[in-house]
PDB file of N, CA and C in Angstrom:
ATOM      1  N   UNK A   1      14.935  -7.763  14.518  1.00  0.00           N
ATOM      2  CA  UNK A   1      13.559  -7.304  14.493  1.00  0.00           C
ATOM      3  C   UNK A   1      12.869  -7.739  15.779  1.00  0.00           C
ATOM      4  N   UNK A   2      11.983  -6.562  16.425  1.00  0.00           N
ATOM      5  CA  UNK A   2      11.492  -7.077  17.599  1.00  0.00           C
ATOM      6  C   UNK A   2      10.304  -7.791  17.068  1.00  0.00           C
ATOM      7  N   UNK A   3       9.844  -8.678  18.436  1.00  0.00           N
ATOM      8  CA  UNK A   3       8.244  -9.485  18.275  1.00  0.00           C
ATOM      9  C   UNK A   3       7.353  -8.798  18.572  1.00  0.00           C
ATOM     10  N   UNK A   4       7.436  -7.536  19.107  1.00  0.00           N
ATOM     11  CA  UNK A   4       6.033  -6.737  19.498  1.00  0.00           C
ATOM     12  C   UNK A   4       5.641  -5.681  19.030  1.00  0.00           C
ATOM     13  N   UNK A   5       4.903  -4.632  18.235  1.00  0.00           N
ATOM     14  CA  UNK A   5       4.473  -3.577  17.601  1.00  0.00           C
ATOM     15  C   UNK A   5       3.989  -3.404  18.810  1.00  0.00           C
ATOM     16  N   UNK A   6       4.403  -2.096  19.242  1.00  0.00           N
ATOM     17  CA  UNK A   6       3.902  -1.051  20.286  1.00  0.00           C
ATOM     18  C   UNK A   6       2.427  -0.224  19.472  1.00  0.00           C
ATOM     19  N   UNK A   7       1.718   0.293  20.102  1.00  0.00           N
ATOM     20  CA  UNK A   7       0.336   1.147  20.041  1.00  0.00           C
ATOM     21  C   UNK A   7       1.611   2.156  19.043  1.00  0.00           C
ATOM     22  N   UNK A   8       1.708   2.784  19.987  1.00  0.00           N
ATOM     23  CA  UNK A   8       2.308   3.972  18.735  1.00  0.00           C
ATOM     24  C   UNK A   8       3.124   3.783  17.859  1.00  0.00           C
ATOM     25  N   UNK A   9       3.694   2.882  17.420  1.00  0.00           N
ATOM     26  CA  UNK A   9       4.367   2.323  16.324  1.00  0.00           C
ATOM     27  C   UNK A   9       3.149   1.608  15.042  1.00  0.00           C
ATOM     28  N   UNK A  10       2.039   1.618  15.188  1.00  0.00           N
ATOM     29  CA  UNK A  10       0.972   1.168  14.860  1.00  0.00           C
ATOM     30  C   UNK A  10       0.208   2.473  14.540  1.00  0.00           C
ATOM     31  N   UNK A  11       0.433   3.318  15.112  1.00  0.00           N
ATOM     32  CA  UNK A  11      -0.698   4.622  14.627  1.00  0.00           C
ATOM     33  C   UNK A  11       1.081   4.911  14.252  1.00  0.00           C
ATOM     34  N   UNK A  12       2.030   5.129  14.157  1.00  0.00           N
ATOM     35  CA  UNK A  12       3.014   5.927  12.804  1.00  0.00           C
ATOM     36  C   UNK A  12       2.871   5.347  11.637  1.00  0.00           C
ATOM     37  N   UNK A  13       2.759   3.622  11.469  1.00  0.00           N
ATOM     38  CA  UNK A  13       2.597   3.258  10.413  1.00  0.00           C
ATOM     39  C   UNK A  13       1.135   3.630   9.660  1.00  0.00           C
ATOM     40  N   UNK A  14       0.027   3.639  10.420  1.00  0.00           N
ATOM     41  CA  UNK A  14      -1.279   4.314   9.576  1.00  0.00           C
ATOM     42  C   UNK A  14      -1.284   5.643   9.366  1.00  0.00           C
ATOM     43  N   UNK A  15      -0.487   6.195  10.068  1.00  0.00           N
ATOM     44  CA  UNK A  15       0.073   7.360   9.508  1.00  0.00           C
ATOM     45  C   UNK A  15       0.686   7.827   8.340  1.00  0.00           C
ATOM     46  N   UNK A  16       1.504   7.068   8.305  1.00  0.00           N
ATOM     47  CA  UNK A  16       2.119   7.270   6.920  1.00  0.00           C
ATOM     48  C   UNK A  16       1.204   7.071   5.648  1.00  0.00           C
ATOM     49  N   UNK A  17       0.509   5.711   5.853  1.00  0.00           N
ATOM     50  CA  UNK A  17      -0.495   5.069   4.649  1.00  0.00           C
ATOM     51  C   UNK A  17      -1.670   6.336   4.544  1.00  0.00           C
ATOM     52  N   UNK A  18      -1.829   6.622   5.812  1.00  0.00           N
ATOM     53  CA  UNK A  18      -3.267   8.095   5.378  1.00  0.00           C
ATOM     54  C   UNK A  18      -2.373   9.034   4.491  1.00  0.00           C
ATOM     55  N   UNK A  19      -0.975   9.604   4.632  1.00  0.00           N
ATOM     56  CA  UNK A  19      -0.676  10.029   3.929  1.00  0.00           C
ATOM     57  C   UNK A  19       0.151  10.235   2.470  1.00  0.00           C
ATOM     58  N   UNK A  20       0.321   9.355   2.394  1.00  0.00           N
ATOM     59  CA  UNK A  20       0.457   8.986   0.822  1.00  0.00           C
ATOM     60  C   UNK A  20      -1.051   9.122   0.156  1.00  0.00           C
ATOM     61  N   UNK A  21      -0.441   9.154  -1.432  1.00  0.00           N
ATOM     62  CA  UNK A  21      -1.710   9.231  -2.212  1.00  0.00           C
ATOM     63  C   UNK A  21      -2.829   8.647  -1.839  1.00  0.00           C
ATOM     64  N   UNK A  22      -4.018   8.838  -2.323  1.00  0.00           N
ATOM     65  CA  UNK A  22      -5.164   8.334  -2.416  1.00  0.00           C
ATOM     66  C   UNK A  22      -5.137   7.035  -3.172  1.00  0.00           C
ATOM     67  N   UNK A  23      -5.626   6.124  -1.973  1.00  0.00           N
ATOM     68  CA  UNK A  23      -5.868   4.617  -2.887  1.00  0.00           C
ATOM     69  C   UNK A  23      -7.370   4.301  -3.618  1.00  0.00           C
ATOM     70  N   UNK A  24      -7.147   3.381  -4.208  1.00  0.00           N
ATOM     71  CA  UNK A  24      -6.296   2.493  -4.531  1.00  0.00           C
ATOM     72  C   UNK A  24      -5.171   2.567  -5.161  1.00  0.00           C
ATOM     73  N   UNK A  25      -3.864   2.175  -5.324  1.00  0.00           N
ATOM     74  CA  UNK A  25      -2.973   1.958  -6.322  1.00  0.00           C
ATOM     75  C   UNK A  25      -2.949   0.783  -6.880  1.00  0.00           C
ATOM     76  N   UNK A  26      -2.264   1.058  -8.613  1.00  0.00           N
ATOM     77  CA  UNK A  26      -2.280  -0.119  -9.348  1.00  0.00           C
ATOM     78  C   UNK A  26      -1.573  -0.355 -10.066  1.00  0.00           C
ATOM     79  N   UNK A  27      -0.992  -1.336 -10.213  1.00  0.00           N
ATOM     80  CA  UNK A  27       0.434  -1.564 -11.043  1.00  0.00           C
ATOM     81  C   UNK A  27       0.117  -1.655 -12.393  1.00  0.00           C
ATOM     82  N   UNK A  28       1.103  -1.197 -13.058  1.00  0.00           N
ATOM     83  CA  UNK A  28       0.924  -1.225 -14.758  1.00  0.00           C
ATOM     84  C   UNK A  28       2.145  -1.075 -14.857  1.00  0.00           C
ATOM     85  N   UNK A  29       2.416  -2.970 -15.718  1.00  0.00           N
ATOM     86  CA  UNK A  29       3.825  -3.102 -16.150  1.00  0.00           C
ATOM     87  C   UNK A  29       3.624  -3.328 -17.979  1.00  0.00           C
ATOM     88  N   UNK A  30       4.554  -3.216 -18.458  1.00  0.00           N
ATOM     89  CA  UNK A  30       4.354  -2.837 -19.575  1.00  0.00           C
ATOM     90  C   UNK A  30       4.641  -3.996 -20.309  1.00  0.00           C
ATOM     91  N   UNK A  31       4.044  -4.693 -21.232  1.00  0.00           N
ATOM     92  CA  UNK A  31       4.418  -6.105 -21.612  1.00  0.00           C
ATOM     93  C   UNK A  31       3.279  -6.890 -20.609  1.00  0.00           C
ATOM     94  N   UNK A  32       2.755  -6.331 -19.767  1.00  0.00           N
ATOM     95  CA  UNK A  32       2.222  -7.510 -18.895  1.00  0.00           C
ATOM     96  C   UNK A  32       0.826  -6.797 -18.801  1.00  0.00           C
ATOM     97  N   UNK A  33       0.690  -5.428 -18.613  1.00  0.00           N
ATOM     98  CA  UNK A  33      -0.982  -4.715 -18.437  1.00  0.00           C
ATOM     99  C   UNK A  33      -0.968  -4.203 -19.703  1.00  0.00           C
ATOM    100  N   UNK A  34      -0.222  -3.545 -20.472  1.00  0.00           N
ATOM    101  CA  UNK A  34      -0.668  -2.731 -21.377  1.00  0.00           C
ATOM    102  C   UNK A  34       0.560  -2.764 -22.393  1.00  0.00           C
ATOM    103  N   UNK A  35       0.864  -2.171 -23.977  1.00  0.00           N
ATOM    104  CA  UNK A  35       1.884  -2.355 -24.865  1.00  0.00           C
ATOM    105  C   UNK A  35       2.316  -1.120 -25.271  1.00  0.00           C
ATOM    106  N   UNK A  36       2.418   0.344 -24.570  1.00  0.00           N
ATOM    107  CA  UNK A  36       2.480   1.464 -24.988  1.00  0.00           C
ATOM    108  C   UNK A  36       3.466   1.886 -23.876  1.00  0.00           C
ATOM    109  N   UNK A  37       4.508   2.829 -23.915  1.00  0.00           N
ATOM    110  CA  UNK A  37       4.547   3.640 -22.761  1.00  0.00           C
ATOM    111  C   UNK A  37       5.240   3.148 -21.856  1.00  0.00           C
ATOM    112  N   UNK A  38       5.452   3.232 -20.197  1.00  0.00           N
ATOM    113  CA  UNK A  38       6.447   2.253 -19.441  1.00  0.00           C
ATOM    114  C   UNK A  38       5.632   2.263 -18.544  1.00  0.00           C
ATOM    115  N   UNK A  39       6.426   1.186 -17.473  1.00  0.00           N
ATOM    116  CA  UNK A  39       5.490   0.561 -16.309  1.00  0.00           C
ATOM    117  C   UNK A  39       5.068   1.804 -14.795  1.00  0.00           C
ATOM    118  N   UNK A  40       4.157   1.726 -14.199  1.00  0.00           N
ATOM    119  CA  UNK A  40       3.792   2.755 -13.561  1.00  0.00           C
ATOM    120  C   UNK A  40       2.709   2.348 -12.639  1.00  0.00           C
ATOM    121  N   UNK A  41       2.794   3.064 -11.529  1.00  0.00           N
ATOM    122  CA  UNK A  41       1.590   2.818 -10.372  1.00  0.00           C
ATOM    123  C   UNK A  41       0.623   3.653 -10.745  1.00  0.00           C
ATOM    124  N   UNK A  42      -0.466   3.615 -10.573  1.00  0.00           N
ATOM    125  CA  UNK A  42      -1.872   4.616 -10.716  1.00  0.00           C
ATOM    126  C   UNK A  42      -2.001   4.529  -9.739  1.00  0.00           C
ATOM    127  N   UNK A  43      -2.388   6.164  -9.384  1.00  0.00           N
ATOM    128  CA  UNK A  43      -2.934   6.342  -7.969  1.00  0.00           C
ATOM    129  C   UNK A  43      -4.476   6.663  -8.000  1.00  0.00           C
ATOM    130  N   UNK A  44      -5.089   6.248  -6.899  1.00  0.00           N
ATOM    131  CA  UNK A  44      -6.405   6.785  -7.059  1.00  0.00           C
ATOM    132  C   UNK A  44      -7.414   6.042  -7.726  1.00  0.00           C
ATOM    133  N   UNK A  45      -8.535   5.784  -7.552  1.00  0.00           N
ATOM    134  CA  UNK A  45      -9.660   5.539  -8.529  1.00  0.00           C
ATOM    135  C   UNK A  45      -9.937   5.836 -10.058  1.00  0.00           C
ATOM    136  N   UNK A  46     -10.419   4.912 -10.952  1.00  0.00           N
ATOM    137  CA  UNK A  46     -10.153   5.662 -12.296  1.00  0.00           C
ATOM    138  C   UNK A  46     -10.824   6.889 -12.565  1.00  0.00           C
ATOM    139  N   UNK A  47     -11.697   7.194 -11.478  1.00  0.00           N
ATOM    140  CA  UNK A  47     -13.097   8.413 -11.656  1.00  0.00           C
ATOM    141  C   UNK A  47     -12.036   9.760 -11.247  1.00  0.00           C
ATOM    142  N   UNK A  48     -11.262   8.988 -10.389  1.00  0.00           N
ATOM    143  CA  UNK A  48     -10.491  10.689 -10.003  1.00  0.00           C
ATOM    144  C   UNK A  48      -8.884  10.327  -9.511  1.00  0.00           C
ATOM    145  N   UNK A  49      -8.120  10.033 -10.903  1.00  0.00           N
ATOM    146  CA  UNK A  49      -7.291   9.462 -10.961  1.00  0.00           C
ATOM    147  C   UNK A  49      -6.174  10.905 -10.324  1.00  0.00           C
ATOM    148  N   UNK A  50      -5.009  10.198  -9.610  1.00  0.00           N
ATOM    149  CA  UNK A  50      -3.684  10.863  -8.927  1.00  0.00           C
ATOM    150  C   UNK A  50      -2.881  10.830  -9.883  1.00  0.00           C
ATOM    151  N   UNK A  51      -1.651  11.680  -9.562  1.00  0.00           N
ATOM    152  CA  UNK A  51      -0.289  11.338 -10.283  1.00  0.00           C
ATOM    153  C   UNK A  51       0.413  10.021 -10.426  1.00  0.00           C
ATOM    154  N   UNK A  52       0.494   9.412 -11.434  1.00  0.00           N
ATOM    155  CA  UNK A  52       1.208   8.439 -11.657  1.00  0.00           C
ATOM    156  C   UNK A  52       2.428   8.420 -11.213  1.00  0.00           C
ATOM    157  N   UNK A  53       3.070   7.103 -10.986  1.00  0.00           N
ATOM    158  CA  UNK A  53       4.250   6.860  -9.879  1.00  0.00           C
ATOM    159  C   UNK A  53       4.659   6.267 -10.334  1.00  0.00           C
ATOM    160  N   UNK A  54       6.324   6.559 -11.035  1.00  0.00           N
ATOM    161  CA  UNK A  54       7.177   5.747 -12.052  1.00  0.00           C
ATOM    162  C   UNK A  54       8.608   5.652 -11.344  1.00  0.00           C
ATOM    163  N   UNK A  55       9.217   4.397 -10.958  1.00  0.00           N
ATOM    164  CA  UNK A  55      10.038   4.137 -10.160  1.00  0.00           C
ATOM    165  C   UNK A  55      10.973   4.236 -11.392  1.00  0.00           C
ATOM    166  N   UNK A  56      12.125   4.029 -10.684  1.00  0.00           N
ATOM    167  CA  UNK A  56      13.252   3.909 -11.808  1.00  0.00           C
ATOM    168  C   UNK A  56      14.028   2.700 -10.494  1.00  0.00           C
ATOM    169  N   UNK A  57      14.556   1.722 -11.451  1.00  0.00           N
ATOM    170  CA  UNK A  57      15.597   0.607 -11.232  1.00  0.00           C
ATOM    171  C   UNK A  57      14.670  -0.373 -10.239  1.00  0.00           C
ATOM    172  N   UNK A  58      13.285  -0.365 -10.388  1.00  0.00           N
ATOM    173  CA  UNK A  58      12.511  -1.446  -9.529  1.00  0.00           C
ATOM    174  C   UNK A  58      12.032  -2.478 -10.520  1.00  0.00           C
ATOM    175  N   UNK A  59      11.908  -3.639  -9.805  1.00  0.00           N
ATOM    176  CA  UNK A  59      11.674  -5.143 -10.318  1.00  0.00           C
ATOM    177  C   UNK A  59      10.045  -4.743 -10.565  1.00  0.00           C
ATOM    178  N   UNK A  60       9.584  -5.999 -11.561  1.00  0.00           N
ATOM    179  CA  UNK A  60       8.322  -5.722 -11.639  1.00  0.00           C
ATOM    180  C   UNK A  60       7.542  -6.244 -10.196  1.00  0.00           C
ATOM    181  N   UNK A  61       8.566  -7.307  -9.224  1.00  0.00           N
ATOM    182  CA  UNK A  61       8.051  -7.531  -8.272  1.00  0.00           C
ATOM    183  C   UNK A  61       7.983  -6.240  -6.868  1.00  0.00           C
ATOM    184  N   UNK A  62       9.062  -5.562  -7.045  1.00  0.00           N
ATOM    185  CA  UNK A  62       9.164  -4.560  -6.001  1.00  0.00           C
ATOM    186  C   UNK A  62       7.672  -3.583  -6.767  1.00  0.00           C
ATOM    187  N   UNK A  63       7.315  -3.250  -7.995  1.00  0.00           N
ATOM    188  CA  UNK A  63       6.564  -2.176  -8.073  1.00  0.00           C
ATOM    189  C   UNK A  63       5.336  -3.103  -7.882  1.00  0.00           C
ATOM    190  N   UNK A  64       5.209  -4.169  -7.833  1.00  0.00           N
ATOM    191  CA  UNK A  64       3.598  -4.882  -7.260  1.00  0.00           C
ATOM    192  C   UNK A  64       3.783  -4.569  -6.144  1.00  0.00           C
ATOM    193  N   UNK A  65       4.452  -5.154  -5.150  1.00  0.00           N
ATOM    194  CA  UNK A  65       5.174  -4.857  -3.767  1.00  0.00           C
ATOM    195  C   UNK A  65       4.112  -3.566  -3.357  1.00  0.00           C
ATOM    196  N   UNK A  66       4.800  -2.580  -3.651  1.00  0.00           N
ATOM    197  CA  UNK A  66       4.662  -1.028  -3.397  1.00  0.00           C
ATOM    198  C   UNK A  66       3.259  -0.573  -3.591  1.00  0.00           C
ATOM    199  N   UNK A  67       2.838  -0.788  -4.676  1.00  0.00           N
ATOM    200  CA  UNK A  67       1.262  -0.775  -5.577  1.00  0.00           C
ATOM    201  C   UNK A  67       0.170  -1.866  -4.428  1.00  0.00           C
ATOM    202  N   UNK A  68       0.398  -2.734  -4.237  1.00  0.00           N
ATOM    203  CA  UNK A  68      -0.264  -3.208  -3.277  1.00  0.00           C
ATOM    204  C   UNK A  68      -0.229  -2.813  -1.880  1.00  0.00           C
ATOM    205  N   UNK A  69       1.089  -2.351  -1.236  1.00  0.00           N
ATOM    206  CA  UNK A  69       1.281  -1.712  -0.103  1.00  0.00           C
ATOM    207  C   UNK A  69      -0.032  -0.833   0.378  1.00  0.00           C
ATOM    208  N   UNK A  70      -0.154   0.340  -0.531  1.00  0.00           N
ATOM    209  CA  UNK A  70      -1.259   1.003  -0.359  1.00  0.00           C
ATOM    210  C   UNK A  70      -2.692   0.512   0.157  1.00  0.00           C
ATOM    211  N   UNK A  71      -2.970  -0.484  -0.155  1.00  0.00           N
ATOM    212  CA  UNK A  71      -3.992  -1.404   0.667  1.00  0.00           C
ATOM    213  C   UNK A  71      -3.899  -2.430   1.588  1.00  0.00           C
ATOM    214  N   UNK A  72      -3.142  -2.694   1.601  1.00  0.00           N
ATOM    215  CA  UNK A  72      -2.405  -4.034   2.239  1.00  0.00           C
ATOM    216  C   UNK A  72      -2.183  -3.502   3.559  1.00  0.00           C
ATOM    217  N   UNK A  73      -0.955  -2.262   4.003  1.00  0.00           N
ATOM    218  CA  UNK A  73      -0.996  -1.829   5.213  1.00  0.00           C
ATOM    219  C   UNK A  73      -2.193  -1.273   5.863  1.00  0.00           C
ATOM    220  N   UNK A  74      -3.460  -0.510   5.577  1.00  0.00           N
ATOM    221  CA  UNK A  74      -4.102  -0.347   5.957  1.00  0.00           C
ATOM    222  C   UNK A  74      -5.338  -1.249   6.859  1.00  0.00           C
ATOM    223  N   UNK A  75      -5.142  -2.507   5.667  1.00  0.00           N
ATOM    224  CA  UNK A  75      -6.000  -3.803   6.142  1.00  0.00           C
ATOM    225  C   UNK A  75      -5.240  -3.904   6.999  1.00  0.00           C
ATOM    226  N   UNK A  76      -3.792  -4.563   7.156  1.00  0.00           N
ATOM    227  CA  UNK A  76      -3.726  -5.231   7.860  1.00  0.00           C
ATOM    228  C   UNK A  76      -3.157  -4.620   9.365  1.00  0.00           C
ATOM    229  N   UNK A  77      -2.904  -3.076   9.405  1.00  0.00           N
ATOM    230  CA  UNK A  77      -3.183  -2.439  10.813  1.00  0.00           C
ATOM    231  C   UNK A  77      -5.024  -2.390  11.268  1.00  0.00           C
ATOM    232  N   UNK A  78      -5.978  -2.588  10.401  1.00  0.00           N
ATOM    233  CA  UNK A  78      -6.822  -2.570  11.235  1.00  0.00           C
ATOM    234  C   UNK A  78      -7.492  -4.134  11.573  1.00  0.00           C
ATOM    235  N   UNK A  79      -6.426  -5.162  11.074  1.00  0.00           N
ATOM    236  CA  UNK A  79      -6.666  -6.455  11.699  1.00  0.00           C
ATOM    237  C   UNK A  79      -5.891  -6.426  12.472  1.00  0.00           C
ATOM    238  N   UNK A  80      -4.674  -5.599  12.733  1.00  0.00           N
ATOM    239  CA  UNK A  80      -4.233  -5.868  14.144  1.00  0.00           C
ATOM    240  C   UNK A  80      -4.942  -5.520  15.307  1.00  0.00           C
ATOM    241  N   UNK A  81      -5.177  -4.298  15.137  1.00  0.00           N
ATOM    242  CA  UNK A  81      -6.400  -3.528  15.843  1.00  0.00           C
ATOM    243  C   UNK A  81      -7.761  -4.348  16.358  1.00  0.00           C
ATOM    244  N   UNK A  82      -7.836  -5.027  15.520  1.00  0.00           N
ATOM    245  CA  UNK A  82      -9.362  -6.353  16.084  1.00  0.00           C
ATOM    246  C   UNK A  82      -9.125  -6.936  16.399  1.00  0.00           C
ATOM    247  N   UNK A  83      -7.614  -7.890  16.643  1.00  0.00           N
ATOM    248  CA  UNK A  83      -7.581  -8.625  17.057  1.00  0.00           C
ATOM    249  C   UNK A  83      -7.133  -8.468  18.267  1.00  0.00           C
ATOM    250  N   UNK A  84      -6.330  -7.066  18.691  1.00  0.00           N
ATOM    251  CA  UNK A  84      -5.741  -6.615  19.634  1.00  0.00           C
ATOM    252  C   UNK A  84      -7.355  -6.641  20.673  1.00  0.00           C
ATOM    253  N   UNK A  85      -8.470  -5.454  20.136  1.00  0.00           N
ATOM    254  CA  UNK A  85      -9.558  -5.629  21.042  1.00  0.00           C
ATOM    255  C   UNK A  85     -10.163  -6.889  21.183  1.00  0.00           C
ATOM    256  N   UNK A  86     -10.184  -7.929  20.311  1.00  0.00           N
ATOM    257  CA  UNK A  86     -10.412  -9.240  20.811  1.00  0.00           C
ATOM    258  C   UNK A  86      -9.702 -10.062  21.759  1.00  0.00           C
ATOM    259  N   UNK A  87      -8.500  -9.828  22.054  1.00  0.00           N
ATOM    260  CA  UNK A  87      -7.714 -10.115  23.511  1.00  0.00           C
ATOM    261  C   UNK A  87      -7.979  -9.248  24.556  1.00  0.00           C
ATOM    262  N   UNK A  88      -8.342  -8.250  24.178  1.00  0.00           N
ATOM    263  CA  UNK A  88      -8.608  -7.585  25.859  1.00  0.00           C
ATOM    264  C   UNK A  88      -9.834  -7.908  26.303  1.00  0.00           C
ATOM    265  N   UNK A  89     -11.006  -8.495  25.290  1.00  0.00           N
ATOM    266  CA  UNK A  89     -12.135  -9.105  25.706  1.00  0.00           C
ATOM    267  C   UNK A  89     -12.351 -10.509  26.384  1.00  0.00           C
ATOM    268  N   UNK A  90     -11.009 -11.147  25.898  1.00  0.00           N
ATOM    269  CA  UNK A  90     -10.749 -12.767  26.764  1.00  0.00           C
ATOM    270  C   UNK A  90     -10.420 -12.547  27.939  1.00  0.00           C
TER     271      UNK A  90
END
C-alpha cells in the first residue's frame, strides 16, 4: 500500500460514495436491532427510505463495516481535503 492518495484518487473515491445509494445507511441485525425478518442495511432517511441491502455470507461486523462506510468515506475525504488546504496555507 502506498503512503500518498493522489488528488485524483481522492475525487474516484468520492465518486463512488456520490454514487451509491442515498445516505444515510443503517444496519439492522437481527437479534441485535429488531426480532422479525433478517439482518439488512437501510438506505436512505426514514422519510424517504431506499432499497434495502441484504448481503449474504457477511459478519455482523463486515455489514456495520459497509452501513457505516456510507458516511464515514465521505467525512473523511472531506477532512482530507481541509487538511490538505490547511498545508498549502503554512
Amino acid at each position: 500500500m502506498k503512503d500518498i492518495l493522489s488528488d485524483a484518487e481522492l475525487t474516484e473515491i468520492e465518486s463512488r460514495a456520490n454514487r451509491a445509494s442515498r445516505g444515510p445507511w443503517r444496519s439492522y441485525v437481527e437479534g441485535r436491532d429488531h426480532t422479525s425478518g433478517s439482518s439488512f442495511i437501510m438506505t436512505g432517511p426514514e422519510e424517504m427510505r431506499g432499497q434495502d441491502i441484504e448481503l449474504a455470507g457477511a459478519s455482523v461486523a463486515d455489514q456495520d463495516f459497509l452501513a457505516g462506510a456510507r458516511q464515514d468515506i465521505p467525512a473523511l475525504v472531506n477532512e482530507v481535503r481541509r487538511l490538505r488546504a490547511l498545508l498549502r496555507v503554512v
